[in-house]
N, C-alpha and C. Protein backbone atom coordinates (compact mmCIF):
# COMPACT_ATOMS: atom_id res chain seq x y z
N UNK A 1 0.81 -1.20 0.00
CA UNK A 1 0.00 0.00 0.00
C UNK A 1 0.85 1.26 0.00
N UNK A 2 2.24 1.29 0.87
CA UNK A 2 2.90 2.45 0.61
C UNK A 2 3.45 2.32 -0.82
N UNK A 3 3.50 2.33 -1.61
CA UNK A 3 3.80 2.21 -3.01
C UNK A 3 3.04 3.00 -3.78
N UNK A 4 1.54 2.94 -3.51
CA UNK A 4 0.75 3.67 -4.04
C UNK A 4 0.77 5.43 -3.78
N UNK A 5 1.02 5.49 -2.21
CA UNK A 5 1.08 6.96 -2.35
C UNK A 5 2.18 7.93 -2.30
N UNK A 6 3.66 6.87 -2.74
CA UNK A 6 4.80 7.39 -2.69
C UNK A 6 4.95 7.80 -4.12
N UNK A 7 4.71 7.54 -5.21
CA UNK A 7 5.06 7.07 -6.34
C UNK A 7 4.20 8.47 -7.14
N UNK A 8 4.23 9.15 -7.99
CA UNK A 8 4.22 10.64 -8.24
C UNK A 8 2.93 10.34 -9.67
N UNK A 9 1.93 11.21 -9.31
CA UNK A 9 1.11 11.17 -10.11
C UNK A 9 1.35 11.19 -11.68
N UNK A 10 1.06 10.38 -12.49
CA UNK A 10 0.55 10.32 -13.80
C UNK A 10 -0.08 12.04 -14.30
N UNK A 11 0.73 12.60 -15.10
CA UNK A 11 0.36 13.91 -15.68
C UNK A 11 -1.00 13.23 -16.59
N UNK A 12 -2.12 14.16 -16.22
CA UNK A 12 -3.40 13.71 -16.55
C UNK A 12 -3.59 14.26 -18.31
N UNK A 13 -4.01 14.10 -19.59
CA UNK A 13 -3.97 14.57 -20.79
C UNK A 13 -5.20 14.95 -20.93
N UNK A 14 -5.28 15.57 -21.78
CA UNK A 14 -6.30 16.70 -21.95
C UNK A 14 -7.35 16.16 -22.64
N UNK A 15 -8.70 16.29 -22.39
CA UNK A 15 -9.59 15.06 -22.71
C UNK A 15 -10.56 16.59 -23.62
N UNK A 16 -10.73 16.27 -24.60
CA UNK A 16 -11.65 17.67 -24.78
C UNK A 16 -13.08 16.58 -25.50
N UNK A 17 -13.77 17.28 -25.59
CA UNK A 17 -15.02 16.67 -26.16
C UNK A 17 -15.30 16.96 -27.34
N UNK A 18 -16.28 16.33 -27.97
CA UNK A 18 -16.62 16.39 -29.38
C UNK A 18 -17.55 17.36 -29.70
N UNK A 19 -17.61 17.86 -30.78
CA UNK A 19 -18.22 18.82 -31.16
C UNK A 19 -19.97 18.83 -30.94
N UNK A 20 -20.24 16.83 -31.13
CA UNK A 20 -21.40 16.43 -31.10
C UNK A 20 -21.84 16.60 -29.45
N UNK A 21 -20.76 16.61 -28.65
CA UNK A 21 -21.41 16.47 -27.47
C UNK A 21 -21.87 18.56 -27.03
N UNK A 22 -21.18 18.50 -27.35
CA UNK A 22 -21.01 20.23 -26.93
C UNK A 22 -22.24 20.84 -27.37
N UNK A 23 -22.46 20.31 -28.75
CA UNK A 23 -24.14 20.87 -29.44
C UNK A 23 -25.20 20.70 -28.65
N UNK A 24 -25.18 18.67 -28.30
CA UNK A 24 -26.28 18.06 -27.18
C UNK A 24 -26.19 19.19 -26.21
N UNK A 25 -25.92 19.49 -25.07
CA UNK A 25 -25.23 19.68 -23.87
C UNK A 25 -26.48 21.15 -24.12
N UNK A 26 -25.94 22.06 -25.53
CA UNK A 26 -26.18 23.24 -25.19
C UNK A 26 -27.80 23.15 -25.73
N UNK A 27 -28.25 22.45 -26.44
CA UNK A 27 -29.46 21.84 -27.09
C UNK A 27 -29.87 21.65 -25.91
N UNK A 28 -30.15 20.74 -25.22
CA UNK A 28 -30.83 20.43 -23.95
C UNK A 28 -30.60 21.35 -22.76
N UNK A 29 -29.77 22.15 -22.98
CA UNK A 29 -30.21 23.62 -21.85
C UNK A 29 -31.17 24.41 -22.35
N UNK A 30 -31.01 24.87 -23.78
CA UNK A 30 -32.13 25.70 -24.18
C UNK A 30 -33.19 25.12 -24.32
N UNK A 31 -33.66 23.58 -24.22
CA UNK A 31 -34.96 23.32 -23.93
C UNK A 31 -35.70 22.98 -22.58
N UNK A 32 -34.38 22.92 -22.00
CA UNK A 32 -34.88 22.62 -20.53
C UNK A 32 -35.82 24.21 -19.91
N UNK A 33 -36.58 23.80 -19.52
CA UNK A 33 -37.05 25.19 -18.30
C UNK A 33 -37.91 24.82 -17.14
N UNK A 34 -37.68 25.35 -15.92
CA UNK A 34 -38.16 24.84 -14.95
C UNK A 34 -38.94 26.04 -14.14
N UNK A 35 -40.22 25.28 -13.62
CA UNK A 35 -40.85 25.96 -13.26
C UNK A 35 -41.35 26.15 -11.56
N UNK A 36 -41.03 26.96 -10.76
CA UNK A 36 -41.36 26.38 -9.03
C UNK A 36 -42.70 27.50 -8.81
N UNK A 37 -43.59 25.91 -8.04
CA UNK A 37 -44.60 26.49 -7.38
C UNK A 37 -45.05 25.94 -6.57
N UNK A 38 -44.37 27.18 -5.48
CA UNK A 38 -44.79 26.51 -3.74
C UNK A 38 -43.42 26.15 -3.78
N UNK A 39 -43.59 24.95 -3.02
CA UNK A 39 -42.83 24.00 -2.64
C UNK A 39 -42.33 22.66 -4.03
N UNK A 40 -43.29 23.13 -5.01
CA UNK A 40 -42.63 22.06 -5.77
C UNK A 40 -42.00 22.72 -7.04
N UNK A 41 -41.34 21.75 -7.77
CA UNK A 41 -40.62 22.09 -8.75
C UNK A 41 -40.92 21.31 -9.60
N UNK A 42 -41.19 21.98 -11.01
CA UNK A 42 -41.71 21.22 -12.48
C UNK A 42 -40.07 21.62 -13.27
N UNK A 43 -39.96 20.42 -14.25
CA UNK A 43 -38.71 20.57 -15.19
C UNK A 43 -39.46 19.87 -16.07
N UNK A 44 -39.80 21.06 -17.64
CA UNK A 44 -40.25 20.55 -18.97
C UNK A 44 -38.71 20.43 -19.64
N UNK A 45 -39.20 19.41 -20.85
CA UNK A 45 -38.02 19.84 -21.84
C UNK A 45 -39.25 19.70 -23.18
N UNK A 46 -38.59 20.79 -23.49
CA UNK A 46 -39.76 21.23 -25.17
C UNK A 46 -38.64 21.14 -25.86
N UNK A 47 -39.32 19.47 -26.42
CA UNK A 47 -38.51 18.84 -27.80
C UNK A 47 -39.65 19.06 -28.63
């Protein structure tokens, strides 16, 4: 087990995402909208 936390982190590489995901992501914010009343909370998505 001391091996594991002596031993010097792995430089992490740069993970970027795809163009397709980035579209989804921002697509489904602009349809999301949520609505509170009272105590409760409604979340539409207008596809």
């Amino acid at each position: 087990m001391a091996k594991i936390y002596t031993t010097k982190p792995l430089a992490a590489s740069k993970m970027l995402p795809k163009k397709e995901t980035i579209n989804f992501l921002l697509n489904y914010s602009k349809a999301l909208t949520i609505k509170k009343k009272g105590a409760m909370i409604f979340e539409c998505i207008a596809n």
